[in-house]
C-alpha atoms as a PDB file:
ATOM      1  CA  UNK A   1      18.179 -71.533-118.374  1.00  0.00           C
ATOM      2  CA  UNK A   2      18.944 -68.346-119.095  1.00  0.00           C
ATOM      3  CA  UNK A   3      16.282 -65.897-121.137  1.00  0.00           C
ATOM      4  CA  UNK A   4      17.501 -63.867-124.153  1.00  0.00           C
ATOM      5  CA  UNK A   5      15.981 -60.869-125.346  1.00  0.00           C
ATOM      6  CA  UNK A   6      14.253 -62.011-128.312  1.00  0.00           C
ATOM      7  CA  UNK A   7      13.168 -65.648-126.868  1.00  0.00           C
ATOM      8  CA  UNK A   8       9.192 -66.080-127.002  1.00  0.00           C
ATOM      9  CA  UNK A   9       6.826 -65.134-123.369  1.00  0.00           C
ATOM     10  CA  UNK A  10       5.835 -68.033-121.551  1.00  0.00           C
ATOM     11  CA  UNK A  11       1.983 -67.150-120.901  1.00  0.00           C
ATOM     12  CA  UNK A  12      -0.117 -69.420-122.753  1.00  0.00           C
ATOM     13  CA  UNK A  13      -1.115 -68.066-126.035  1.00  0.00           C
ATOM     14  CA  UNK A  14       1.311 -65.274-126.380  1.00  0.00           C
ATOM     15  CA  UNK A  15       3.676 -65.579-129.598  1.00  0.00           C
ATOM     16  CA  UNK A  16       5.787 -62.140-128.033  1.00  0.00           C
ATOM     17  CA  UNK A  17       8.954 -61.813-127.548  1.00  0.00           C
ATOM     18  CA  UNK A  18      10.889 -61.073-124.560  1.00  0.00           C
ATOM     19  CA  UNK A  19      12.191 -57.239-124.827  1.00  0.00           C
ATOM     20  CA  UNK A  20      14.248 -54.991-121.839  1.00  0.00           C
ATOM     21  CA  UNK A  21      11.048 -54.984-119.803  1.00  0.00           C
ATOM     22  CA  UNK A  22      10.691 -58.453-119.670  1.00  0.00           C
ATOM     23  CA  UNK A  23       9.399 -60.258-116.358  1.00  0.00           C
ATOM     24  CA  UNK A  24      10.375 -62.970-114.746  1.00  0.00           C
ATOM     25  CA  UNK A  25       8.211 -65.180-112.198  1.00  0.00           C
ATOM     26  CA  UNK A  26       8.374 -68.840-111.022  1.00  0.00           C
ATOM     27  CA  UNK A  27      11.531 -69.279-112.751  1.00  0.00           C
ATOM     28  CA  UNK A  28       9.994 -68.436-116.037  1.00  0.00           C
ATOM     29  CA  UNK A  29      10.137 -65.746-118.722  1.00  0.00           C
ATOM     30  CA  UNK A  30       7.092 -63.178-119.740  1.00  0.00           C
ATOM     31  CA  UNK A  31       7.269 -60.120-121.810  1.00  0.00           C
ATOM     32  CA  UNK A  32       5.232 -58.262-119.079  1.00  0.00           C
ATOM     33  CA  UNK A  33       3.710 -58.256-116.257  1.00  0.00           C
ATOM     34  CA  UNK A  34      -0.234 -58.851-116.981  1.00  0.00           C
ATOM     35  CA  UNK A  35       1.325 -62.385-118.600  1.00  0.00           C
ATOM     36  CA  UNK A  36       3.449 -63.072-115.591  1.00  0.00           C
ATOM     37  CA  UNK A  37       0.429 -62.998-113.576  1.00  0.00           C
ATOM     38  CA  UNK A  38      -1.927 -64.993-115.846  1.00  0.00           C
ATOM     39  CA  UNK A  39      -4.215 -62.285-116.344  1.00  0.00           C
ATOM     40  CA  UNK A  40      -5.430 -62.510-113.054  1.00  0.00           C
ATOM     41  CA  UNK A  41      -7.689 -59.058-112.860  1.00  0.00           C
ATOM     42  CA  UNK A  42      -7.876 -58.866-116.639  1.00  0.00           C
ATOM     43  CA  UNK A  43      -4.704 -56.927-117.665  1.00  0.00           C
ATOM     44  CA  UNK A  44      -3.969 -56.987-121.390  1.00  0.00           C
ATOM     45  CA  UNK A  45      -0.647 -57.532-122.868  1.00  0.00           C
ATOM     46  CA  UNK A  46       1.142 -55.040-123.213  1.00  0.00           C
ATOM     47  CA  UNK A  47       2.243 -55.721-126.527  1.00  0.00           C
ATOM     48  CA  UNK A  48       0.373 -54.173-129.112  1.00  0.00           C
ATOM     49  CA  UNK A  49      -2.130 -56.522-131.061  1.00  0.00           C
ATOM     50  CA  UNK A  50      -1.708 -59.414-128.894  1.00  0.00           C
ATOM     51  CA  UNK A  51      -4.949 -60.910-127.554  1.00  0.00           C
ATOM     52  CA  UNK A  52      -3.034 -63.918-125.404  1.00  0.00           C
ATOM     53  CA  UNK A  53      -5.436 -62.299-122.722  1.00  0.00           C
ATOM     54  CA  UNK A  54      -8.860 -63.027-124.146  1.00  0.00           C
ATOM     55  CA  UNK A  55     -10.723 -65.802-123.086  1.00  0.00           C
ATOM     56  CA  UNK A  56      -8.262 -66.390-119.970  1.00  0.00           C
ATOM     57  CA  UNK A  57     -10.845 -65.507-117.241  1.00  0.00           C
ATOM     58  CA  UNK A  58     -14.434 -66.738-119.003  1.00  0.00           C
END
């Protein structure tokens, strides 16, 4: 399946939408990187006000 901009990021917790600098990783979509990699060194969203991040490594 094809993303469209405009479809929601697949990181747990995230409500974004995918824009132009959407990623894509393991066959699914993220609106950036930090969510295509889970979080893994602590990397916020880039989208402003989101907080999918929080609580991922604790």
């Amino acid at each position: 399946m094809k993303a469209k901009q405009g479809d929601t990021c697949a990181c747990p917790n995230c409500t974004c939408k995918l824009g132009e600098h959407s990623v894509v990783r393991h066959g699914k979509h993220y609106c950036c990187e930090g969510c295509a990699k889970h979080h893994e060194h602590g990397e916020a969203c880039v989208m402003a006000g989101c907080q999918c991040a929080k609580g991922t490594h604790g």
